[in-house]
Protein backbone atom coordinates (compact mmCIF):
# COMPACT_ATOMS: atom_id res chain seq x y z
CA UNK A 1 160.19 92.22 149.46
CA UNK A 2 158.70 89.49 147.19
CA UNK A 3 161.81 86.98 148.08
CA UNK A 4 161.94 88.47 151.72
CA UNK A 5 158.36 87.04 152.21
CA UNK A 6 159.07 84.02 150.69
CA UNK A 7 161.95 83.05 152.95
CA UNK A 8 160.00 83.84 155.58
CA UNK A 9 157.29 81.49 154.34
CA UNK A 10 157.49 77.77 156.53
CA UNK A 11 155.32 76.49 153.17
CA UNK A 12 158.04 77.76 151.18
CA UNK A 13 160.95 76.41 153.70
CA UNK A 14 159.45 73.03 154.00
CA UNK A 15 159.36 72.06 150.37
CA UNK A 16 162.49 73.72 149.67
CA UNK A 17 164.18 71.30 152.48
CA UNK A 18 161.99 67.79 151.38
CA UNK A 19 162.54 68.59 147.72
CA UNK A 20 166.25 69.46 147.73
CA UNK A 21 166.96 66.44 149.95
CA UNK A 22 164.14 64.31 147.68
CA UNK A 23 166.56 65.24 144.65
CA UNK A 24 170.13 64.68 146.27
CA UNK A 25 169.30 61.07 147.39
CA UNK A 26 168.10 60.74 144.29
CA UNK A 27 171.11 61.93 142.42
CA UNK A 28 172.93 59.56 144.66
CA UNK A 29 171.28 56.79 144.59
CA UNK A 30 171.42 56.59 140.39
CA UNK A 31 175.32 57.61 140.78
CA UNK A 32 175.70 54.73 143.17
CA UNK A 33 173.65 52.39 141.41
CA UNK A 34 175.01 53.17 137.91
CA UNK A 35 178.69 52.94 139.48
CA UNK A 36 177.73 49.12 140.96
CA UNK A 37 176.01 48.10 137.84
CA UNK A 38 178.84 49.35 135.74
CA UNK A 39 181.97 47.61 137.80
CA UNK A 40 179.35 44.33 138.10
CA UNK A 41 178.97 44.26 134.15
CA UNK A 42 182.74 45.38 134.11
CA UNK A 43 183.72 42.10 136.66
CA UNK A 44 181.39 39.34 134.49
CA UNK A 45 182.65 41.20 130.79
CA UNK A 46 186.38 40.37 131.81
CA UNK A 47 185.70 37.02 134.16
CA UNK A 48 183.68 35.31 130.88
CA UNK A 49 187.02 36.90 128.62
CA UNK A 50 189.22 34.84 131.60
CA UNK A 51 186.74 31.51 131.19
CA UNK A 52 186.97 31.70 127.28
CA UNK A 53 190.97 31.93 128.06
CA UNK A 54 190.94 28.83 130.31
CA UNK A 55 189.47 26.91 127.75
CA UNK A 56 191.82 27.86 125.07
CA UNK A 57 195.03 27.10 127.47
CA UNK A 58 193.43 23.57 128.20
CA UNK A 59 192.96 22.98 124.13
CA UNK A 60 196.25 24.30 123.47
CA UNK A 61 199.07 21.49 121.99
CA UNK A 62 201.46 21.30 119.83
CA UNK A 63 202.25 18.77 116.64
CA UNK A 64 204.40 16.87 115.19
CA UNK A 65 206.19 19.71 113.90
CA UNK A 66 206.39 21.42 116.86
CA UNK A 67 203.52 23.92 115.76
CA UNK A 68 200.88 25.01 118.50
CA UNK A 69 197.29 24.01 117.60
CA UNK A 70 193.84 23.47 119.14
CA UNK A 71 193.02 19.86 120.59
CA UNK A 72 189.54 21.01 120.04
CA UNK A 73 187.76 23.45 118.50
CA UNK A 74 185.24 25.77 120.36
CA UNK A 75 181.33 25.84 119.94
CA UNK A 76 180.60 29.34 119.88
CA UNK A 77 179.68 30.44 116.71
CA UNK A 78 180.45 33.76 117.92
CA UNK A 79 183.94 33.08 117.31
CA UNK A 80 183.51 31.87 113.69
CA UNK A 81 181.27 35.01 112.42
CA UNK A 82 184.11 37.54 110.93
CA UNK A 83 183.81 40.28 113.16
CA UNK A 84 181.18 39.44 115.46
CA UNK A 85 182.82 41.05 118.56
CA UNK A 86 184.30 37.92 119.97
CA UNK A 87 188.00 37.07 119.31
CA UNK A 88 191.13 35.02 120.48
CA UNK A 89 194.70 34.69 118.96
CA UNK A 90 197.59 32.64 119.85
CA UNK A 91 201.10 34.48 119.88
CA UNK A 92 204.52 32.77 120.18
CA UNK A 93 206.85 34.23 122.43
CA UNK A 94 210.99 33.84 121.90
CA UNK A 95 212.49 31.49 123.94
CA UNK A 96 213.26 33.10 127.19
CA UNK A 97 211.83 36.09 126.33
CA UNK A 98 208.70 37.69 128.08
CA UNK A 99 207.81 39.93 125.68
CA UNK A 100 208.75 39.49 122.55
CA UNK A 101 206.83 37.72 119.60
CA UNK A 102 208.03 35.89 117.17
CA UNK A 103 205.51 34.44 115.17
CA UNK A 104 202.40 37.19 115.90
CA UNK A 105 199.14 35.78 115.24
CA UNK A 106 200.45 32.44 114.64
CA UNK A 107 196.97 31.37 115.43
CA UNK A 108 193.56 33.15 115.80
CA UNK A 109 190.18 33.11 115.75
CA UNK A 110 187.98 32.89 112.14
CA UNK A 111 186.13 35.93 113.49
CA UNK A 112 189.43 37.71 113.17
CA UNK A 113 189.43 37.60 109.73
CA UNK A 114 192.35 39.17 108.43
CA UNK A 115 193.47 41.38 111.80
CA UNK A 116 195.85 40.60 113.92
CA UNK A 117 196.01 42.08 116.94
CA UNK A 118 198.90 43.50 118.17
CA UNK A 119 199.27 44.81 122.12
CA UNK A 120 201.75 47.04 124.20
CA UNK A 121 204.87 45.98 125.20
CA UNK A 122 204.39 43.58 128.26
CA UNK A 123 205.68 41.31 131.15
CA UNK A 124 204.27 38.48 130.92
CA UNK A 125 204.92 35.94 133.88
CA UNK A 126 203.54 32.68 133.67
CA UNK A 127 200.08 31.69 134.82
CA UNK A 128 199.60 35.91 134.93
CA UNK A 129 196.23 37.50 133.73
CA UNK A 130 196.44 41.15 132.31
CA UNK A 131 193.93 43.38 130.82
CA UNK A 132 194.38 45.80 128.14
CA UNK A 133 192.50 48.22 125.87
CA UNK A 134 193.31 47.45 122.62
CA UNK A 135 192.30 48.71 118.78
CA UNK A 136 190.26 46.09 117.12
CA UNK A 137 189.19 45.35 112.97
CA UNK A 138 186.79 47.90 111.92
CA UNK A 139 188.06 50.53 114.63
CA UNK A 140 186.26 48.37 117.57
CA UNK A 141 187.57 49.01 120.87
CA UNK A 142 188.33 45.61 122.24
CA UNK A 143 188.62 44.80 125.84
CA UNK A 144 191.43 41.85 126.14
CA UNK A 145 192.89 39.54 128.66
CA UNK A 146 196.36 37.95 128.08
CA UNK A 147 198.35 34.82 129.47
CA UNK A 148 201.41 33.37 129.02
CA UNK A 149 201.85 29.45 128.86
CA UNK A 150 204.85 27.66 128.49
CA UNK A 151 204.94 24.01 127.05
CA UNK A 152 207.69 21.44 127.61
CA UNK A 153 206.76 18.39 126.05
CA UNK A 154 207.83 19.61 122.49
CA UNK A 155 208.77 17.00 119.81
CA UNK A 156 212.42 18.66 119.73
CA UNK A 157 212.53 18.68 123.61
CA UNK A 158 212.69 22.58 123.74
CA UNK A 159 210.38 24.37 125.56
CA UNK A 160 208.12 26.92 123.99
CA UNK A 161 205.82 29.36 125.67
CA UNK A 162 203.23 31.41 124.29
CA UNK A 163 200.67 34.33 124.52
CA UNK A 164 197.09 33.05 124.28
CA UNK A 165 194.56 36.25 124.10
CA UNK A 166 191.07 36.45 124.34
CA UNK A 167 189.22 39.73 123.57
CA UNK A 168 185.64 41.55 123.21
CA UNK A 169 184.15 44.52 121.64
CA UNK A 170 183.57 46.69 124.62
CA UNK A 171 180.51 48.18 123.07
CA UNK A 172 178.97 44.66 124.29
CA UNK A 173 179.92 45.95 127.78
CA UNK A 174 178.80 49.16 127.65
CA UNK A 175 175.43 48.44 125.98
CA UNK A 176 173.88 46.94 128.99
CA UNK A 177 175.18 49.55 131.16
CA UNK A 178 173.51 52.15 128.91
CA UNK A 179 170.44 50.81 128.98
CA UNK A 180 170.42 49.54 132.32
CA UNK A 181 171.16 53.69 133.54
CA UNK A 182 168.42 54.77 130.48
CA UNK A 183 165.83 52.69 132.46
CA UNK A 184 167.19 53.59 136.10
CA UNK A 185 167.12 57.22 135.30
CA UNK A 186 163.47 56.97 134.04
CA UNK A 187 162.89 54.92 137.35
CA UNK A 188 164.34 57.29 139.56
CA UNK A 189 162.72 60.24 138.00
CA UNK A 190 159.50 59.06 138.20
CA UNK A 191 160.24 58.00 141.67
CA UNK A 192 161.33 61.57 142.13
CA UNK A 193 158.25 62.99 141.05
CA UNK A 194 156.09 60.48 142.71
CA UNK A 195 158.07 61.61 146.32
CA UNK A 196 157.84 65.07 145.61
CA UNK A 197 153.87 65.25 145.23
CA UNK A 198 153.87 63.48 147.63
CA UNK A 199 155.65 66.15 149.87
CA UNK A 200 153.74 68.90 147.81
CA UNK A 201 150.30 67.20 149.60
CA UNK A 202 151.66 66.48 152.46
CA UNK A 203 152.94 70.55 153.05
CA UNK A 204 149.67 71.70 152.00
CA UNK A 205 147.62 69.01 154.18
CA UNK A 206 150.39 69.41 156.77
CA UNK A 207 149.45 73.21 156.80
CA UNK A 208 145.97 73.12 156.45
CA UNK A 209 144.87 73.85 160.12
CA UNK A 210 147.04 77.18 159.66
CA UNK A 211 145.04 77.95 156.95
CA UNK A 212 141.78 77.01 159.02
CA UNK A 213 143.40 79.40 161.87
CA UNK A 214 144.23 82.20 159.88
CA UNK A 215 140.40 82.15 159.09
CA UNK A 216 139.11 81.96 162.22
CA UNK A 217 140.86 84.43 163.11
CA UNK A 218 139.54 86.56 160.51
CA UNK A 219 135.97 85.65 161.93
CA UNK A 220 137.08 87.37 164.81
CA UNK A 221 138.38 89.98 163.61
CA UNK A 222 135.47 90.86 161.41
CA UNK A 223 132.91 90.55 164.27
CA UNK A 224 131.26 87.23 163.12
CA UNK A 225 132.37 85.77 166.44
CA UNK A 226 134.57 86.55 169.93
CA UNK A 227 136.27 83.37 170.35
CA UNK A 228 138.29 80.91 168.33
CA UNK A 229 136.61 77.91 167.30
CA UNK A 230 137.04 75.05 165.72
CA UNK A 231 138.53 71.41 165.43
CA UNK A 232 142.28 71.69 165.38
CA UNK A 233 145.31 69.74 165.94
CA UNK A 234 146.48 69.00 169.64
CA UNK A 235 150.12 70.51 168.41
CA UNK A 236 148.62 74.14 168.15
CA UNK A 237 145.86 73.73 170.76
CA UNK A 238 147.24 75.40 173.34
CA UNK A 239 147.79 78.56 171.01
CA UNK A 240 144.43 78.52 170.65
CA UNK A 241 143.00 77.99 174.66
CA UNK A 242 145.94 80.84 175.18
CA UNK A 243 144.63 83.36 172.49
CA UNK A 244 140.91 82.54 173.57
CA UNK A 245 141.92 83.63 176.94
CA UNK A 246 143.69 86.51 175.96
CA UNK A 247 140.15 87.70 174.00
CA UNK A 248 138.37 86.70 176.98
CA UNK A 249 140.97 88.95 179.12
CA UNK A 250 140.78 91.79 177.19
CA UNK A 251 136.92 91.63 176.86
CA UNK A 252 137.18 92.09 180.95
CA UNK A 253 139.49 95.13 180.49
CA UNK A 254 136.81 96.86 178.10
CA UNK A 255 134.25 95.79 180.23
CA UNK A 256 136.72 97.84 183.46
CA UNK A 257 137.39 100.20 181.19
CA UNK A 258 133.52 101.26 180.63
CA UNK A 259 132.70 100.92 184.46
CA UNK A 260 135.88 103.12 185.72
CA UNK A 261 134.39 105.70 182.83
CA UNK A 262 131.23 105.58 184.06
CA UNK A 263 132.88 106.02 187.66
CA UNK A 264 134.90 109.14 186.62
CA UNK A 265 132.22 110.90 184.73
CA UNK A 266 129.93 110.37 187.79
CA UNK A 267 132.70 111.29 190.14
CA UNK A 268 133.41 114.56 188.42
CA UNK A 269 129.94 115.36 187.47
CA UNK A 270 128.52 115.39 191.02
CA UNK A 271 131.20 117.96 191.89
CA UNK A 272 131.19 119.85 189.03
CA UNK A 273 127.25 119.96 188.82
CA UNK A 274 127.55 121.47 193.13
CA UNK A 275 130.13 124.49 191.38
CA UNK A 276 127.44 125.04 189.12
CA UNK A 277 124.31 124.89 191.66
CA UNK A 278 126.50 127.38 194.03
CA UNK A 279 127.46 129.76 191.33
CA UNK A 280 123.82 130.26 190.27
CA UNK A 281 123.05 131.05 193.33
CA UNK A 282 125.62 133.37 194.24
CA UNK A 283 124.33 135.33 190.89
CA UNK A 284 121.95 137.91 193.14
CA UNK A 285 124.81 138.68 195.51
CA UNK A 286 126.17 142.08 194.17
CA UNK A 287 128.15 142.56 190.93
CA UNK A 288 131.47 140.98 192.35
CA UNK A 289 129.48 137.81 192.98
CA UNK A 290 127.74 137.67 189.74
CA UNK A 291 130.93 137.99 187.64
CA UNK A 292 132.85 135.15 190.08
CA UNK A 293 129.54 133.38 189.41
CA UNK A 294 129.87 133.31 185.62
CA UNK A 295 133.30 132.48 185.75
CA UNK A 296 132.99 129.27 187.36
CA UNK A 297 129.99 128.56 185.36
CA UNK A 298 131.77 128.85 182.04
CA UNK A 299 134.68 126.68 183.57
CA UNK A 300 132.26 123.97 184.49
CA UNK A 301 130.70 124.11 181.81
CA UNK A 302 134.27 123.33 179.79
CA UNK A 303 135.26 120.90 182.04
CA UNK A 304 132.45 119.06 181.71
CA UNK A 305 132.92 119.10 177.76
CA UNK A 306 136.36 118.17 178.37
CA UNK A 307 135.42 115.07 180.51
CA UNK A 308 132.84 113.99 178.10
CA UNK A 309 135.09 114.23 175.31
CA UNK A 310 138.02 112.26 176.99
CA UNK A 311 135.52 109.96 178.08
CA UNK A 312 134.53 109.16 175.02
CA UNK A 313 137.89 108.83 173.32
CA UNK A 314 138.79 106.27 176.21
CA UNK A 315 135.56 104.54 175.66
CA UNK A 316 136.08 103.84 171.98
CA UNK A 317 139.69 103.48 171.88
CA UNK A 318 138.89 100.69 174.71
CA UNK A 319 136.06 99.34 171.90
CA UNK A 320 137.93 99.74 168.99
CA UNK A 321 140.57 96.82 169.97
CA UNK A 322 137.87 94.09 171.13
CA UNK A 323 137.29 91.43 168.60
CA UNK A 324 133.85 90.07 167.58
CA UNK A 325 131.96 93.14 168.07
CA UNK A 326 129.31 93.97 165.48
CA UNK A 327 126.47 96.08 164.78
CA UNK A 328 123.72 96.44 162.33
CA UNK A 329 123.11 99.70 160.90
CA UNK A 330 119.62 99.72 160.00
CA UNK A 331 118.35 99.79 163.34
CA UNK A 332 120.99 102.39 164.77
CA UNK A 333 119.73 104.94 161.87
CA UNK A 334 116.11 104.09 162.42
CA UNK A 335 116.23 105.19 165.89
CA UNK A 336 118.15 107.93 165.52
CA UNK A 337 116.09 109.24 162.86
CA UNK A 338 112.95 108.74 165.54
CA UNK A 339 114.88 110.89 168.28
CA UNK A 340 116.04 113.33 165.38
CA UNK A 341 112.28 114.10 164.18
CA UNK A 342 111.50 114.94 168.34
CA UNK A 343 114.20 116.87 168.41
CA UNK A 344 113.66 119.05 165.63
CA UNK A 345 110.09 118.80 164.90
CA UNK A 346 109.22 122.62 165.03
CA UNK A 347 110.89 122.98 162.00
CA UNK A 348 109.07 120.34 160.16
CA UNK A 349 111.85 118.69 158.73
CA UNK A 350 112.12 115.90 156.35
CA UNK A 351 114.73 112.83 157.56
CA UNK A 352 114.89 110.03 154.64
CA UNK A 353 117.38 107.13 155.79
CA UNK A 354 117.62 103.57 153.61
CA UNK A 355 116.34 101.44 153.30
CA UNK A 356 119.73 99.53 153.69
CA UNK A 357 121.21 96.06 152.93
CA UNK A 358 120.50 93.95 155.96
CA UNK A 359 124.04 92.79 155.53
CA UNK A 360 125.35 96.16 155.96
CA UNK A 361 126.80 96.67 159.87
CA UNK A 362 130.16 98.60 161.52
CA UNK A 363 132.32 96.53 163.16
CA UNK A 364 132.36 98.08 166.52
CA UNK A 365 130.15 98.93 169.39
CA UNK A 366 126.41 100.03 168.83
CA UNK A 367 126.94 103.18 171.17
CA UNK A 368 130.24 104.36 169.26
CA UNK A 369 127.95 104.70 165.86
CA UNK A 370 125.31 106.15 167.50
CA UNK A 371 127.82 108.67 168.94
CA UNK A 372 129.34 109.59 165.59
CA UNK A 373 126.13 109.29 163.58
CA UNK A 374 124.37 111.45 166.18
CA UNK A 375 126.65 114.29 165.86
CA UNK A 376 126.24 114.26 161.72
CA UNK A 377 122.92 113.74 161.71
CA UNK A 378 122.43 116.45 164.62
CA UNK A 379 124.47 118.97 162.42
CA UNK A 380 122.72 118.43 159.38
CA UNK A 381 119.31 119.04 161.03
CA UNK A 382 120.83 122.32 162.81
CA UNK A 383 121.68 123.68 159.04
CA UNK A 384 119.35 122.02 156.79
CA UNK A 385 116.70 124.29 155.41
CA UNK A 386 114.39 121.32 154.73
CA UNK A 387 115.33 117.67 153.99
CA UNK A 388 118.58 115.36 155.21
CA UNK A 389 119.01 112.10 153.27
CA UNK A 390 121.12 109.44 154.98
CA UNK A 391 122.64 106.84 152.33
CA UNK A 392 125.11 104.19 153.20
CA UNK A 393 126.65 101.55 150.79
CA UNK A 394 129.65 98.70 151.44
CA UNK A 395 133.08 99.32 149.34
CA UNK A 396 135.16 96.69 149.78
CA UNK A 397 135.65 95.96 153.74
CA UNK A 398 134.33 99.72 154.11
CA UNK A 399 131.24 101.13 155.69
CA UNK A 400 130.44 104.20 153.47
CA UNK A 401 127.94 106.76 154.81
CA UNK A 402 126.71 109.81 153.77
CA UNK A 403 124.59 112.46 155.65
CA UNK A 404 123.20 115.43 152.90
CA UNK A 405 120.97 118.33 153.93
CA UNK A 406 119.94 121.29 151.65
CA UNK A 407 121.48 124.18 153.73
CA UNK A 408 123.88 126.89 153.23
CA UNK A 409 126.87 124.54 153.02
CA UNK A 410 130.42 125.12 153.99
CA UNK A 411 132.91 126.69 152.12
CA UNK A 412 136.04 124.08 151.08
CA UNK A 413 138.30 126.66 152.79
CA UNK A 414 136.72 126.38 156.30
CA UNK A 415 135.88 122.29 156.43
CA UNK A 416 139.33 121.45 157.57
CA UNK A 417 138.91 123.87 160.55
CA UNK A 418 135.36 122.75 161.42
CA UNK A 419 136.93 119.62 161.94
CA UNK A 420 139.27 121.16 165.08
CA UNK A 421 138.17 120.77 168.72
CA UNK A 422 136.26 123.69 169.60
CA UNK A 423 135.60 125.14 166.71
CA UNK A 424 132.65 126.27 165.40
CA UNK A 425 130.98 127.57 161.80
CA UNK A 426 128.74 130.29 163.20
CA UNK A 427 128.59 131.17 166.72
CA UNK A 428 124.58 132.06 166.52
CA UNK A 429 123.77 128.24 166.49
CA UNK A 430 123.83 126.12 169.68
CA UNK A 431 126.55 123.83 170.44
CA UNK A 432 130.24 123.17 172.02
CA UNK A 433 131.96 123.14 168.51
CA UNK A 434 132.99 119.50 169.76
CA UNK A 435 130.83 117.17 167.75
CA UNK A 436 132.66 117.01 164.34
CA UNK A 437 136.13 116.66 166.26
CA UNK A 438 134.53 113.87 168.18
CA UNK A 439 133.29 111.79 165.36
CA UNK A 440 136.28 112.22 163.27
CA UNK A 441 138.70 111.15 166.51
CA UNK A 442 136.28 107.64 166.91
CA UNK A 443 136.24 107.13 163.03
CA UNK A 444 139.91 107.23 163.19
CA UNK A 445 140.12 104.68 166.44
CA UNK A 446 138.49 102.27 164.44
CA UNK A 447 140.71 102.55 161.28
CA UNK A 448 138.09 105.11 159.57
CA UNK A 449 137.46 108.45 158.67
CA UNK A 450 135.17 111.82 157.68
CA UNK A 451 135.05 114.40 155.22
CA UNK A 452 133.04 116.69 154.47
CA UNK A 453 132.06 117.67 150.81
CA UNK A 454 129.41 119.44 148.50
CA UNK A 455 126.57 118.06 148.65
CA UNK A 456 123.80 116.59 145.88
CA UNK A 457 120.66 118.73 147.99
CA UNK A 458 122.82 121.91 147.90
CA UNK A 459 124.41 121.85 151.25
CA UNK A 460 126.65 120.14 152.94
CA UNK A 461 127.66 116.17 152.75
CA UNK A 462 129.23 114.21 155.35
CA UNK A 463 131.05 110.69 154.50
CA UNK A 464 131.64 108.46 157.34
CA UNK A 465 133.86 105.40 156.66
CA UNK A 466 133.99 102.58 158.72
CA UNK A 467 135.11 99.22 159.18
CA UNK A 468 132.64 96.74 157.99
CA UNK A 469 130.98 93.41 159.00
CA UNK A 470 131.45 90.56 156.69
């Protein structure tokens, strides 16, 4: 689920597409640089090896004797340190022959020491540059270039041609390239890391006004306000004028929804209250009358419970899906407690309610609590044999309320069914048996719910949990 969300995430997708492109160009850039610096170094190792050969075919002679020798002797000292990395030898070739050596080493360079160097069988034609890899004193691994030169102007009038060689340690080669790609890679990583904070801030800045969405958003939803607002980007304006107008829109269709309830309860009402008028009256017109009259009193009397339940439901079900809607429960309770102590005051009963958090409220419609509350509170005070305590603390994003009175209670066997439309605990006490089903049908519109429990006072407790205001 975990890796479900996360390839769902556009933070998530974003990075993963700047950083793995971030770290491929950066792969190929060092491959591509190290590759260029490498064949660069390669090219100016064997073109100075070439140079160093020109000069020893321009100093090349021979003497009296015929014998090859140097006209002039070079300057680098480089070539007079024994095994310093620099080297050159002088091979004579057989006459007419390409490859073979007859006098090998004839002459070489001090550095050489005591080594000769010997190479692979090759044809040599004249004026011809070759390169070889060859074994070197002290197990160096030599990089060499090789020429042939052929001299005429011998003291004996024969012609002689020989192999002039001029070879390196490679490791002078590959030094530079080492710590040319130690440095680059250091370069490049740091380059790397530099580009991908930078992406890391520029995601998260990028996707900051999301962030400042999703929390208007929870405004809304929480009741602190009805509309989006805010400063945002003019890529994800629109969004917002179009969601503003759908809130707007659907504030209209609650606002239909309540007058075309109002409409239907007065439509049916009217009617329903002329049944009612005519059956009365019909009461003193012989016993046929009187029972016709008390049948279509009891079935106005249950249709008008039925239309004020439905009502209702379509009411809150209409209120439970509008945004920004908040009320304060202190004020709710306080009047209801006023109306209660009316209600009820021949039987002298004590109401306690709160004093609550001012930043305790339901996050719905003032008329919805006082609907759900009413019924509690109503049934407590029916039962109750003396006191009802009202109590109401936040848990979490929860409005918790309880309603205790010291009555009889209810048995745990028979709360579930109290809880059913219609039913009721004891037929001897007033009422439709539709107020419990009521509240618990709004409390679960609006994501909530009641139970009903043992309470501290000895009778019965009602818990009422609601969506609350931040």
């Amino acid at each position: 689920m975990n890796l479900l969300r996360l390839r769902r995430s556009l933070r998530v997708r974003l990075l993963a597409g700047t950083l793995f492109w971030i770290a491929a160009s950066i792969l190929v850039a060092g491959w591509g640089l190290g590759t260029l610096f490498r064949q660069h170094v390669t090219a100016q190792f064997h073109a100075d090896l070439t140079s160093q050969l020109d000069q020893l075919s321009a100093q090349l002679a021979l003497d009296d004797q015929g014998r090859p020798q140097l006209t002039q002797l070079s300057g680098d000292p480089r070539l007079t340190r024994p095994y310093s990395g620099y080297y050159w030898q002088v091979d004579q070739l057989a006459s007419g022959a390409a490859t073979q050596a007859t006098a090998v080493g004839q002459l070489r360079s001090r550095s050489l020491w005591d080594h000769v160097l010997t190479l692979p069988t090759d044809v040599l034609r004249d004026g011809a540059t070759h390169q070889h890899r060859v074994m070197g004193p002290q197990g160096q691994m030599l990089g060499l270039v090789e020429r042939s030169l052929r001299i005429d102007d011998s003291p004996d009038g024969q012609a002689r041609t020989f192999r002039l060689m001029a070879a390196a340690n490679e490791h002078l080669m590959l030094e530079p390239v080492e710590r040319f790609n130690g440095m680059m890679w250091l370069a490049l990583g740091v380059l790397a890391a530099g580009l991908m904070l930078a992406a890391v801030v520029q995601v998260v800045v990028g996707l900051a006004p999301l962030r400042r969405l999703r929390a208007a958003l929870a405004q809304v939803r929480h009741g602190e306000t009805q509309q989006l607002e805010g400063a945002f980007p003019m890529e994800i304006m629109p969004l917002i004028d179009d969601f503003n107008k759908v809130l707007t829109q659907n504030a209209e269709v609650v606002a239909r929804a309540r007058t075309h309830a109002g409409n239907l309860a007065h439509g049916l009402k009217t009617p329903l209250t002329v049944l009612a008028n005519a059956a009365e009256a019909a009461r003193d017109k012989g016993p046929a009358a009187a029972a016709l009259a008390q049948l279509v009193t009891d079935q106005v009397t249950l249709a008008r419970q039925q239309v004020d339940y439905h009502l209702s439901r379509a009411q809150v079900a209409a209120n439970s899906r509008l945004p920004g809607v908040k009320t304060a429960l202190q004020p709710v309770v306080d009047g209801l407690v006023r109306a209660m102590r009316r209600i009820h005051a021949e039987r002298q009963l004590t109401l306690t309610a709160g004093p609550f958090a001012a930043v305790l409220g339901f996050r719905g419609e003032a008329q919805d609590l006082q609907e759900m509350l009413g019924n509690l509170v109503d049934n407590a005070c029916k039962w109750a044999a003396q006191r009802v305590d009202i109590q109401a603390l936040r848990r979490a994003e929860t409005l918790v309320i309880t309603i205790d009175d010291d009555g009889p209670g209810l048995a745990a066997d028979q709360r579930d069914r109290v809880m059913q439309r219609g039913v009721r605990a004891d037929e001897q006490v007033p009422g439709s048996g539709l107020g419990l089903a009521i509240v618990g049908d709004l409390a679960r519109l609006y994501g909530g719910q009641v139970t009903l429990a043992d309470a501290p006072l000895g009778g019965l407790r009602a818990v009422l949990e609601l969506p609350a205001t931040t």
